[in-house]
PDB file of N, CA and C in Angstrom:
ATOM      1  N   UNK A   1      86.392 126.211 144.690  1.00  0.00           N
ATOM      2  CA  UNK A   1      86.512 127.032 143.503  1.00  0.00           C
ATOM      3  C   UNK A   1      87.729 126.579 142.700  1.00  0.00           C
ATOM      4  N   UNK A   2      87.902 126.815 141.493  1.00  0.00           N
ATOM      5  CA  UNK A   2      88.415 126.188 140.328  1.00  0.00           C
ATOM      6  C   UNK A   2      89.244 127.250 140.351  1.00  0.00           C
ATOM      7  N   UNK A   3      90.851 127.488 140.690  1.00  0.00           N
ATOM      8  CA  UNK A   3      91.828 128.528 140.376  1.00  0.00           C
ATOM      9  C   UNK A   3      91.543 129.207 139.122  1.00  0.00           C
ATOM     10  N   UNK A   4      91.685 128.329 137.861  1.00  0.00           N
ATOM     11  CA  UNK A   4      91.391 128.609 136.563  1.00  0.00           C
ATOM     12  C   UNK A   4      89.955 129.506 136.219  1.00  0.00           C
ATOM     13  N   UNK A   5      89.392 129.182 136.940  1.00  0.00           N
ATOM     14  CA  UNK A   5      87.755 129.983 136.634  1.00  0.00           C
ATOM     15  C   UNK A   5      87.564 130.885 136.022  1.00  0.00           C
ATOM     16  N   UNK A   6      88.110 131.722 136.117  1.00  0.00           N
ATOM     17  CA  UNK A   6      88.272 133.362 135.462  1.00  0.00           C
ATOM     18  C   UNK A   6      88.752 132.945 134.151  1.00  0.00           C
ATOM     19  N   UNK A   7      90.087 132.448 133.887  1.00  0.00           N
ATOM     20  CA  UNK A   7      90.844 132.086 132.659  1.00  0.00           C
ATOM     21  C   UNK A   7      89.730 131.640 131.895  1.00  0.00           C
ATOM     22  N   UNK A   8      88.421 130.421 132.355  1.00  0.00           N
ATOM     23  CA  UNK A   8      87.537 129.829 131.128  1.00  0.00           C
ATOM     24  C   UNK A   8      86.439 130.684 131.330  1.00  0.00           C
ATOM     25  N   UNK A   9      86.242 131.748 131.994  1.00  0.00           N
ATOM     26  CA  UNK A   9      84.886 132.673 131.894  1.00  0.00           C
ATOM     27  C   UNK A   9      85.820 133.253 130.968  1.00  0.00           C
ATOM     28  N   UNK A  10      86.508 133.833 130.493  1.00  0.00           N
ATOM     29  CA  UNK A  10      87.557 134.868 129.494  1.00  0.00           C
ATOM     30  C   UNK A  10      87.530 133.909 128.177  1.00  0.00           C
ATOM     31  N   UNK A  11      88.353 132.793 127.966  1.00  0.00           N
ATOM     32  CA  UNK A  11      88.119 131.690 126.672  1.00  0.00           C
ATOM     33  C   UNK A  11      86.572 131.466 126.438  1.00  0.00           C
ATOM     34  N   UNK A  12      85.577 131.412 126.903  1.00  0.00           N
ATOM     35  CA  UNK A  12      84.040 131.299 126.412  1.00  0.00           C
ATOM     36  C   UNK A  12      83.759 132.103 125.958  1.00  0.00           C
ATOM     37  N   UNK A  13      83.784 133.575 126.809  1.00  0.00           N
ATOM     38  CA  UNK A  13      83.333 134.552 126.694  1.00  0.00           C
ATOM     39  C   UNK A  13      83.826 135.157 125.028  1.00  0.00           C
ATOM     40  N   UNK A  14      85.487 134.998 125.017  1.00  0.00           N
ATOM     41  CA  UNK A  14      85.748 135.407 123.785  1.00  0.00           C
ATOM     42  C   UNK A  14      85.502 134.548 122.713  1.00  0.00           C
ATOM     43  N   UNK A  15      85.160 133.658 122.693  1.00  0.00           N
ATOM     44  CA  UNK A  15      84.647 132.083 121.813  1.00  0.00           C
ATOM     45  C   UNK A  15      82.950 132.935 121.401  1.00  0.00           C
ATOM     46  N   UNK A  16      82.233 133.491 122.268  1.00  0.00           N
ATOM     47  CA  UNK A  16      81.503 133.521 122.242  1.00  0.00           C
ATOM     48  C   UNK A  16      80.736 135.221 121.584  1.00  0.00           C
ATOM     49  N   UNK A  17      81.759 135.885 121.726  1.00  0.00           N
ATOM     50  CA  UNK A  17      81.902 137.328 121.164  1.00  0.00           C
ATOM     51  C   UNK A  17      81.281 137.669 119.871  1.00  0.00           C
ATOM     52  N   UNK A  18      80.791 138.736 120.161  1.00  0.00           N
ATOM     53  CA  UNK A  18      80.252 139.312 118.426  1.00  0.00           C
ATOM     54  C   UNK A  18      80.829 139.919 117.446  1.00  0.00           C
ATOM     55  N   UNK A  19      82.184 140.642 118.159  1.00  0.00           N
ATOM     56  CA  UNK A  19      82.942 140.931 117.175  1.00  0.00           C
ATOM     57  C   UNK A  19      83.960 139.969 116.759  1.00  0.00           C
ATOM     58  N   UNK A  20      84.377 139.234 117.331  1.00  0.00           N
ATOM     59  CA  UNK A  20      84.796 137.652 116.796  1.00  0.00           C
ATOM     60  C   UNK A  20      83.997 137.012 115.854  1.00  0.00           C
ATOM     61  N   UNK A  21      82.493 136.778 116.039  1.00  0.00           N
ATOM     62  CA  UNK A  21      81.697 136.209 114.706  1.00  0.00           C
ATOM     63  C   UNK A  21      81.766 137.525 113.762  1.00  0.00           C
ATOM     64  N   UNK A  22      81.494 138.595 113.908  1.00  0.00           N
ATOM     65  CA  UNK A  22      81.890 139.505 112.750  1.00  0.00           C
ATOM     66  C   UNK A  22      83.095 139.508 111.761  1.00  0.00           C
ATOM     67  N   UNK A  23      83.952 139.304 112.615  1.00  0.00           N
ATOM     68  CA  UNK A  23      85.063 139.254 112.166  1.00  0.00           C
ATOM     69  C   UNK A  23      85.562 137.975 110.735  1.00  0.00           C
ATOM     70  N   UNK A  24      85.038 136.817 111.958  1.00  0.00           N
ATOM     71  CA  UNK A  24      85.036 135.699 110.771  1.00  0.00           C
ATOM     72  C   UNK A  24      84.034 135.946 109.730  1.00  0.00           C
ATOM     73  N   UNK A  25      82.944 136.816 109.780  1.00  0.00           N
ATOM     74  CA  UNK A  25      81.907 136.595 108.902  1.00  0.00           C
ATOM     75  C   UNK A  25      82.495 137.723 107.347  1.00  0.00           C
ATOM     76  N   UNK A  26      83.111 138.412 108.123  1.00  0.00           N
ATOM     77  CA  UNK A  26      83.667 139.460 106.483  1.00  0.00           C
ATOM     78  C   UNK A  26      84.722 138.798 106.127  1.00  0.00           C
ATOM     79  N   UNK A  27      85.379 138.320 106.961  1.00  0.00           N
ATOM     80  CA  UNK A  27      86.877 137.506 106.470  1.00  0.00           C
ATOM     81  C   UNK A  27      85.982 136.250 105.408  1.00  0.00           C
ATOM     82  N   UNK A  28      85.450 135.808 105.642  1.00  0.00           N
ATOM     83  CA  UNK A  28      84.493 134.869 104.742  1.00  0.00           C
ATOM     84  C   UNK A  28      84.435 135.455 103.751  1.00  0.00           C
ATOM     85  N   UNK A  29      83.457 136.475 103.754  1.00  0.00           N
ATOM     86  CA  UNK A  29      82.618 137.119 102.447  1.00  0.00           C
ATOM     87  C   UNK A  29      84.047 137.791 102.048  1.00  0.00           C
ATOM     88  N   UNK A  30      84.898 138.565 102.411  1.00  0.00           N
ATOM     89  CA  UNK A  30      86.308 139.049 101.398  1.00  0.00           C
ATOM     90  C   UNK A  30      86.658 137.996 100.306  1.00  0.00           C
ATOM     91  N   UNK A  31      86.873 136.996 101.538  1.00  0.00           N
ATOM     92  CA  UNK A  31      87.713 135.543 100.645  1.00  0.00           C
ATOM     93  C   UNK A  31      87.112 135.325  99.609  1.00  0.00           C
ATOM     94  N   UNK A  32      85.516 134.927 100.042  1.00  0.00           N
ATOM     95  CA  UNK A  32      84.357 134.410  98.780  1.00  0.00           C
ATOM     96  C   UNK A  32      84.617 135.616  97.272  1.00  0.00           C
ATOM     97  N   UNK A  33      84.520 136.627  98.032  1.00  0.00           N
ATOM     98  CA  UNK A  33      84.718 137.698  97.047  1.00  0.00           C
ATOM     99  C   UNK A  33      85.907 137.780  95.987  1.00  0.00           C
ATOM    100  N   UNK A  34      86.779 137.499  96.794  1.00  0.00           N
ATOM    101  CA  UNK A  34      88.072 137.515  96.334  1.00  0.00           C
ATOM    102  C   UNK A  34      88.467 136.531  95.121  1.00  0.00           C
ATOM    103  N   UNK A  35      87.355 135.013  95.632  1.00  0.00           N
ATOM    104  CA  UNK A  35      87.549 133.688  94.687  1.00  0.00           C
ATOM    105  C   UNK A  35      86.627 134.231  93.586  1.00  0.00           C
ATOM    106  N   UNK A  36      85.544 134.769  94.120  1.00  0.00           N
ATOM    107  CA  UNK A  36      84.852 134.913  92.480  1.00  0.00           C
ATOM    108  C   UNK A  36      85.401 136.199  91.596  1.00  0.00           C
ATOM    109  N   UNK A  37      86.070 136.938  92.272  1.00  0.00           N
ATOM    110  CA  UNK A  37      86.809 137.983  91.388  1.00  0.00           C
ATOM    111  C   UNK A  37      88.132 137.587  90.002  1.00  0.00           C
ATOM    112  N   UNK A  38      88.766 136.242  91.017  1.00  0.00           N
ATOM    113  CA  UNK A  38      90.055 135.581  90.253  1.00  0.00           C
ATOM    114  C   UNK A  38      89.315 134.627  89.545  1.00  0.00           C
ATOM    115  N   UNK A  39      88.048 133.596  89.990  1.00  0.00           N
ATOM    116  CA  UNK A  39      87.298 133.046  88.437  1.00  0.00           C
ATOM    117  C   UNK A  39      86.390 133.775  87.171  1.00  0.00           C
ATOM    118  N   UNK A  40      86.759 134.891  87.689  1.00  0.00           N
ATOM    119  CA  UNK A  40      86.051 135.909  86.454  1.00  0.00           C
ATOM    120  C   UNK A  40      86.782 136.434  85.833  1.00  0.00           C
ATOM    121  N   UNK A  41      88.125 136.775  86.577  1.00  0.00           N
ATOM    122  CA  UNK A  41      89.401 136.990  85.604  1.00  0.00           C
ATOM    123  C   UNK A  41      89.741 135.813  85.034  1.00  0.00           C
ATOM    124  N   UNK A  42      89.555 134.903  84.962  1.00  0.00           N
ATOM    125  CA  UNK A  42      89.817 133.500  84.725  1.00  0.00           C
ATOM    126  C   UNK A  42      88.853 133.407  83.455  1.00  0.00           C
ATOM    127  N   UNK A  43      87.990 133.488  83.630  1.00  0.00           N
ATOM    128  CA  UNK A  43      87.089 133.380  82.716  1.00  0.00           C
ATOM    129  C   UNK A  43      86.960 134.230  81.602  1.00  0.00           C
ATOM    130  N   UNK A  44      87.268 135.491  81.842  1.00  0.00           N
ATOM    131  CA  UNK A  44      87.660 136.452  81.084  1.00  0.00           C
ATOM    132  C   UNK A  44      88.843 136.039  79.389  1.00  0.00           C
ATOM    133  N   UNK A  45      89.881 134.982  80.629  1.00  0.00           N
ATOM    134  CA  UNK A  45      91.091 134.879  79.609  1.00  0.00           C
ATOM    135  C   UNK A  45      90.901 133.354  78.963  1.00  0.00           C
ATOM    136  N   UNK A  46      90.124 132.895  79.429  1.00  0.00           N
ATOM    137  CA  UNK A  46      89.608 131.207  78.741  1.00  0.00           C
ATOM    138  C   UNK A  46      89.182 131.931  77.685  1.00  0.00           C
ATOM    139  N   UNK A  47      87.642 132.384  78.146  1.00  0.00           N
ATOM    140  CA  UNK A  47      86.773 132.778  76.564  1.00  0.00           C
ATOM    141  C   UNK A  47      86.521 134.101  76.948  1.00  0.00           C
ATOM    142  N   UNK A  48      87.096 134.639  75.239  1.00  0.00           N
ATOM    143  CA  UNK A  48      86.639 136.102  75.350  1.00  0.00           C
ATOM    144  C   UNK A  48      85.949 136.157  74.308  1.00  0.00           C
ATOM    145  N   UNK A  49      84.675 135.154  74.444  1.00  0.00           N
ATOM    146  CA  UNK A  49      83.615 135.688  74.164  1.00  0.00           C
ATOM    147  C   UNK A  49      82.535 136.200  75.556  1.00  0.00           C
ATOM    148  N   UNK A  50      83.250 136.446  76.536  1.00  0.00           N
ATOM    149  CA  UNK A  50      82.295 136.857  77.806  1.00  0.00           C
ATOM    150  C   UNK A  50      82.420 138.273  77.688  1.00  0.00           C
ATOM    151  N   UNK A  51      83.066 138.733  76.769  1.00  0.00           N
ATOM    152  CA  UNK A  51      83.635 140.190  76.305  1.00  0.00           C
ATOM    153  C   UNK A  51      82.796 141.107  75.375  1.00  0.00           C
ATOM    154  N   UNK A  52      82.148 139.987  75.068  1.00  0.00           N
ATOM    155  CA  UNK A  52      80.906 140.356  73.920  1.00  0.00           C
ATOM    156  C   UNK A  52      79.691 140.880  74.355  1.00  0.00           C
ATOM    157  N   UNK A  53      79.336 140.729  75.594  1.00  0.00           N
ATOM    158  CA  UNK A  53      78.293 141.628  76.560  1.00  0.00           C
ATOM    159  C   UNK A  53      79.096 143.429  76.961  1.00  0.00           C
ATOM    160  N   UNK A  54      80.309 142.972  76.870  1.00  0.00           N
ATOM    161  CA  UNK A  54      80.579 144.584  76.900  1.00  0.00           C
ATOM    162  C   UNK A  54      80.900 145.089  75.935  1.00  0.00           C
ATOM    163  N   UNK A  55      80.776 144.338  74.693  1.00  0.00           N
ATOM    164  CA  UNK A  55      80.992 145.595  73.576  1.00  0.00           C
ATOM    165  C   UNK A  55      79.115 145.947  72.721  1.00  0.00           C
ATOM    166  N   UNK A  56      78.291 145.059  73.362  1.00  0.00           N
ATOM    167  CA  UNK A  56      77.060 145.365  72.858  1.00  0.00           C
ATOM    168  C   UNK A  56      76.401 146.765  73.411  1.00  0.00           C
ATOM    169  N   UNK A  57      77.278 147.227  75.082  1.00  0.00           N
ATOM    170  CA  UNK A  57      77.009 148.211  75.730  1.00  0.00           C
ATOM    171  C   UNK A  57      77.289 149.597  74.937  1.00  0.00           C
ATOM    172  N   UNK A  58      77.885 149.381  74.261  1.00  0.00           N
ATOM    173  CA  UNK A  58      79.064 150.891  73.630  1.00  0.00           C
ATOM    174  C   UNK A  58      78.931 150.499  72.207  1.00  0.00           C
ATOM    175  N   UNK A  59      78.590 151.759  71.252  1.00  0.00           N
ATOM    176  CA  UNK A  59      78.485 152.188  69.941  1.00  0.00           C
ATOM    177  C   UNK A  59      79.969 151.683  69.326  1.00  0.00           C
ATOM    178  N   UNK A  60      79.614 151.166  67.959  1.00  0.00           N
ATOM    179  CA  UNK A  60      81.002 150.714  67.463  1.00  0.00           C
ATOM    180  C   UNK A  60      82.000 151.603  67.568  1.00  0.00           C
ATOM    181  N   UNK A  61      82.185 153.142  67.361  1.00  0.00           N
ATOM    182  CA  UNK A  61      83.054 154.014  67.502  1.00  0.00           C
ATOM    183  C   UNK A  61      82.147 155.198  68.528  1.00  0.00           C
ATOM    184  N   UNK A  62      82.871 155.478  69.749  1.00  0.00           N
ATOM    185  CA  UNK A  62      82.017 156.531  70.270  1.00  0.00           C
ATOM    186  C   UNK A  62      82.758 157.730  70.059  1.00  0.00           C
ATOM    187  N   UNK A  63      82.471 159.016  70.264  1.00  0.00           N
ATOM    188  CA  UNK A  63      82.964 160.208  69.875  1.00  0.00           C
ATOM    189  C   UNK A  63      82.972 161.110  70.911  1.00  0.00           C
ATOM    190  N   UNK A  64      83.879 161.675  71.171  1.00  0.00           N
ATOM    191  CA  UNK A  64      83.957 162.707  72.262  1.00  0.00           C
ATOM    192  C   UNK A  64      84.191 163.975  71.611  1.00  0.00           C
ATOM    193  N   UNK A  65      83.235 165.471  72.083  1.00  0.00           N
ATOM    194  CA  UNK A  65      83.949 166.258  71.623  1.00  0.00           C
ATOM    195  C   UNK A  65      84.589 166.906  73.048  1.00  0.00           C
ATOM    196  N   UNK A  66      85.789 167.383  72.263  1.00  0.00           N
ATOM    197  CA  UNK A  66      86.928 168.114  73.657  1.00  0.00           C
ATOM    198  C   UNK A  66      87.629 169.520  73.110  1.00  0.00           C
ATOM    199  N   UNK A  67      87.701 170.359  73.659  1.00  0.00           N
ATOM    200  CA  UNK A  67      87.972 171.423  73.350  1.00  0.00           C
ATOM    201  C   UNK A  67      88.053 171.646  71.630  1.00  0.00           C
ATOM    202  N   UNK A  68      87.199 171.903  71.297  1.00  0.00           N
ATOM    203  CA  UNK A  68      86.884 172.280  69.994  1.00  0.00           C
ATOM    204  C   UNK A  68      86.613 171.076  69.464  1.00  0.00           C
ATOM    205  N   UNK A  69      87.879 170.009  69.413  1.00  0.00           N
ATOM    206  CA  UNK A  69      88.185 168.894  68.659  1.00  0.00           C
ATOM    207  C   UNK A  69      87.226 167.688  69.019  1.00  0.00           C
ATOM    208  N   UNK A  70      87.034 166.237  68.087  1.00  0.00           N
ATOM    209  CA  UNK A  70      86.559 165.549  68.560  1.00  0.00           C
ATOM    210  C   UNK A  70      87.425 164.058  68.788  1.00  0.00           C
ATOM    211  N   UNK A  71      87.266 163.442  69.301  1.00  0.00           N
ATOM    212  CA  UNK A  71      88.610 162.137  69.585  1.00  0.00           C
ATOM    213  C   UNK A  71      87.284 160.503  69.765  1.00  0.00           C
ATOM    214  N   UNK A  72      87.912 159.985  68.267  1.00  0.00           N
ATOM    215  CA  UNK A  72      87.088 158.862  68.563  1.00  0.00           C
ATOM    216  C   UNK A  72      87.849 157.425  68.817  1.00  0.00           C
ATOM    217  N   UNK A  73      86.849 157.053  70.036  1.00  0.00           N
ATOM    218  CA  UNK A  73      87.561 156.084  71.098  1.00  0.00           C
ATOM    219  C   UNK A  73      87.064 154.575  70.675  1.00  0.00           C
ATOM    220  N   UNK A  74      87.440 153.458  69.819  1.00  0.00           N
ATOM    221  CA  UNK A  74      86.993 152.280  69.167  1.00  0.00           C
ATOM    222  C   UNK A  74      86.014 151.147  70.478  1.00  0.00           C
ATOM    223  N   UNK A  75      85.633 151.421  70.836  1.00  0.00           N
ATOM    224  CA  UNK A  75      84.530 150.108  70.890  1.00  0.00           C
ATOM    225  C   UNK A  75      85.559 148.764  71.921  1.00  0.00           C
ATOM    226  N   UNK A  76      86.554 148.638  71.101  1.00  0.00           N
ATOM    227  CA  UNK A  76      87.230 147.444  71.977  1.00  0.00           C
ATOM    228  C   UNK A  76      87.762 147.870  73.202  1.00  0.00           C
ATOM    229  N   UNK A  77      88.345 148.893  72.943  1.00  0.00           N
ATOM    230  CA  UNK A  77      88.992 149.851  74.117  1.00  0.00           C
ATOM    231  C   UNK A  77      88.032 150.425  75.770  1.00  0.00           C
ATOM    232  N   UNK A  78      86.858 150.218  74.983  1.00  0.00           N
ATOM    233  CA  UNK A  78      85.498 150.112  76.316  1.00  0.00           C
ATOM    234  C   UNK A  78      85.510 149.216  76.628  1.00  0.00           C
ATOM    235  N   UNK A  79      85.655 148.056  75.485  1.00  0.00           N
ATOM    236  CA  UNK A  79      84.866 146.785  75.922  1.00  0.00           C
ATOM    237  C   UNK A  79      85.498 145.861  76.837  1.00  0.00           C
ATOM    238  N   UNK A  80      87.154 146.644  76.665  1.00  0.00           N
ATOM    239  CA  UNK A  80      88.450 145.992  77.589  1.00  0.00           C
ATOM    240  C   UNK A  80      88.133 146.537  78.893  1.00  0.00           C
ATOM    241  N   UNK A  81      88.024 147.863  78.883  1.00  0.00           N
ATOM    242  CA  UNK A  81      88.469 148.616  80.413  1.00  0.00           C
ATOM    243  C   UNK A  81      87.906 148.727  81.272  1.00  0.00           C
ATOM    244  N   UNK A  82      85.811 148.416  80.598  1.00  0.00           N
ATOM    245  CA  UNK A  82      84.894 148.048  81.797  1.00  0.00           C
ATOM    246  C   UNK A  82      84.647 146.592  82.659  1.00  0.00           C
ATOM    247  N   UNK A  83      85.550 145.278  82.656  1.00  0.00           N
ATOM    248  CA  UNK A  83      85.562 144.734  83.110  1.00  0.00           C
ATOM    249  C   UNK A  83      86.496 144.874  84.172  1.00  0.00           C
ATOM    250  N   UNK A  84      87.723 145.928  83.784  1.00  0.00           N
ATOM    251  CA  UNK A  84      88.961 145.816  84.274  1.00  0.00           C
ATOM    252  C   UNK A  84      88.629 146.751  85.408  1.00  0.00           C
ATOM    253  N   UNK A  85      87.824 147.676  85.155  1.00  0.00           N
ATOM    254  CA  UNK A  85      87.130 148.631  85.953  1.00  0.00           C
ATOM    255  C   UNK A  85      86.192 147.863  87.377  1.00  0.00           C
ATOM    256  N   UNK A  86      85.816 146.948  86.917  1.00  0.00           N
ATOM    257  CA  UNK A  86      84.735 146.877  87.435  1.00  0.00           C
ATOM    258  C   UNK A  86      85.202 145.273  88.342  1.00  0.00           C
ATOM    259  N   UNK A  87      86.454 145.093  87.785  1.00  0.00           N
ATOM    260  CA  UNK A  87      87.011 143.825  88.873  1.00  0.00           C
ATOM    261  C   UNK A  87      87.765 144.295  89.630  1.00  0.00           C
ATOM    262  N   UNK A  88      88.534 145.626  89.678  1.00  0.00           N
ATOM    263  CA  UNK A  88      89.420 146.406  90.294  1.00  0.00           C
ATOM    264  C   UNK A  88      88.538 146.572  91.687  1.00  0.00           C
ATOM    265  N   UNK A  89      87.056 147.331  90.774  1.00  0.00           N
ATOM    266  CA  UNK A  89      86.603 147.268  92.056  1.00  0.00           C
ATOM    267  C   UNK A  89      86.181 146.847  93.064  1.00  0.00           C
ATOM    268  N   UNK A  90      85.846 145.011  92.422  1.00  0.00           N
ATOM    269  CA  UNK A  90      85.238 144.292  93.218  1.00  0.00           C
ATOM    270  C   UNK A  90      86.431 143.399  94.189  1.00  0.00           C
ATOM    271  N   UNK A  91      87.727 143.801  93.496  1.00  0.00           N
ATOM    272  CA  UNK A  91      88.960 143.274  94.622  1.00  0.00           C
ATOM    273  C   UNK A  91      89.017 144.243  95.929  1.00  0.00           C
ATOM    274  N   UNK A  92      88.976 145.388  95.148  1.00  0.00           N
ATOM    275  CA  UNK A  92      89.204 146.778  96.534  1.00  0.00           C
ATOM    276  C   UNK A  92      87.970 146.381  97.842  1.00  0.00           C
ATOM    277  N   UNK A  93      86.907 145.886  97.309  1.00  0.00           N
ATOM    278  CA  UNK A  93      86.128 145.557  98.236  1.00  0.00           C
ATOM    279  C   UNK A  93      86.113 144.392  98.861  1.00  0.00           C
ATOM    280  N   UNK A  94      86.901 142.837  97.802  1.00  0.00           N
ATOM    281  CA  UNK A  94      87.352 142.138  99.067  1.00  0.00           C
ATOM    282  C   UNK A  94      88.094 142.156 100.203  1.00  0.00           C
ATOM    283  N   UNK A  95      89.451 143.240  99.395  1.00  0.00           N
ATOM    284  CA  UNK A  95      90.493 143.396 100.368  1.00  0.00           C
ATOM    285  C   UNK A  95      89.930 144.326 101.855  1.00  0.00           C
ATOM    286  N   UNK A  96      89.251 145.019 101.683  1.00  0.00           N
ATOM    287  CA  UNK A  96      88.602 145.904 102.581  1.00  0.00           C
ATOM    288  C   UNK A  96      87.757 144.965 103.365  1.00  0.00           C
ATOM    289  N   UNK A  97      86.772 144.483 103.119  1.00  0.00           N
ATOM    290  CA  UNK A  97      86.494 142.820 103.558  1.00  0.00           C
ATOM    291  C   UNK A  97      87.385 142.515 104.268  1.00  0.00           C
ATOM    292  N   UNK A  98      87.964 141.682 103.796  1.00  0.00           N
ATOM    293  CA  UNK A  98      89.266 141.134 104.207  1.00  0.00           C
ATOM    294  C   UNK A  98      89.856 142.061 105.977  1.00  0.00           C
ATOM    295  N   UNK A  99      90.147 143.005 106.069  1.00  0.00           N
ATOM    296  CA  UNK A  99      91.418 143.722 106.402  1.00  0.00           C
ATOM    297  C   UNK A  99      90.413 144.042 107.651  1.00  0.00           C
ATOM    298  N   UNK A 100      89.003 144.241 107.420  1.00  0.00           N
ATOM    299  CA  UNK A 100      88.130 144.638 108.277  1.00  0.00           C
ATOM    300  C   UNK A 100      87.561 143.587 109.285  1.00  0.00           C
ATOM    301  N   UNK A 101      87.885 142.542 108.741  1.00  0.00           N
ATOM    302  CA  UNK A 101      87.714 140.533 109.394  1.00  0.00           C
ATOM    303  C   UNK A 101      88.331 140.588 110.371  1.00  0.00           C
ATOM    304  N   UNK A 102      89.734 140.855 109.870  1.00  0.00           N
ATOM    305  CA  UNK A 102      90.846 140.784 110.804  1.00  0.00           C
ATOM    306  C   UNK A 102      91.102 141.815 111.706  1.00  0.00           C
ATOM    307  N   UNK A 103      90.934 143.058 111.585  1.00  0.00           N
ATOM    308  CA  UNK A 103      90.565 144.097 112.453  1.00  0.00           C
ATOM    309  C   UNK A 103      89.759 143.421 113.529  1.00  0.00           C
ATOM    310  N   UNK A 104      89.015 142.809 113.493  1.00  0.00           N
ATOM    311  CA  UNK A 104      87.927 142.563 114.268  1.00  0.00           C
ATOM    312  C   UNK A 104      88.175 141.736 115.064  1.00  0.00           C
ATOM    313  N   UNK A 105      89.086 140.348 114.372  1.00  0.00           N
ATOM    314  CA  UNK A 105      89.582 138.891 115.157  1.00  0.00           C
ATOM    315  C   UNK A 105      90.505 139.292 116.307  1.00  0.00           C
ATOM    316  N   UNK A 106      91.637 140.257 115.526  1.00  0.00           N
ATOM    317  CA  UNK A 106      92.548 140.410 116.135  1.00  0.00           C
ATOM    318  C   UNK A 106      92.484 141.435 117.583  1.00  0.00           C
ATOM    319  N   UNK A 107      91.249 142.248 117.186  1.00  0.00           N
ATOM    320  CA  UNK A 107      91.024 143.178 118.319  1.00  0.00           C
ATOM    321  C   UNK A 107      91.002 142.377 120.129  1.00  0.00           C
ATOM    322  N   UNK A 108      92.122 143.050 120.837  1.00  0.00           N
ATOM    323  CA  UNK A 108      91.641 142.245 122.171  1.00  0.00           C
ATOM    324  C   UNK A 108      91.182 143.365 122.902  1.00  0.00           C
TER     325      UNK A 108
END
């Protein structure tokens, strides 16, 4: 018998683990996530004509009424905050990705 034996049934075994491939597999998809989040902010500040799909969404001036009064909100001011909205969120979900990879790698 091989002293070591136990030691490489333990290194396979954890080589071979599912929460180890889990782990690497969200740490992947965070990262991936993460790269296409920073080339879309990227892209955002090259051409802002990619900006022009969010102002076709929203009326040139939209109108709110609020306690009695009404408050009208210009068109650019949507057309800014739903990307900003909507990359915020798609970071919160790499990082969570992310954090949940490593949860997993690191677990012994």
């Amino acid at each position: 018998m091989i002293p070591d034996q136990s030691n490489q049934d333990n290194t396979l075994f954890r080589q071979l683990n599912l929460d180890n491939g889990m782990g690497y597999l969200l740490l992947l998809g965070g990262l991936g996530a993460a790269v296409g989040v920073l080339l879309e902010i990227y892209a955002l500040f090259v051409d802002p004509r990619e900006l022009d799909i969010f102002r076709q969404l929203f009326p040139a001036q939209l109108t709110i009424s609020w306690e009695g009064g009404r408050v009208a909100v210009p068109a650019e001011i949507l057309a800014y905050s739903m990307p900003l909205l909507l990359l915020s969120m798609a970071g919160g979900i790499a990082s969570r990705l992310i954090n949940a990879g490593f949860s997993l790698i690191r677990k012994r």
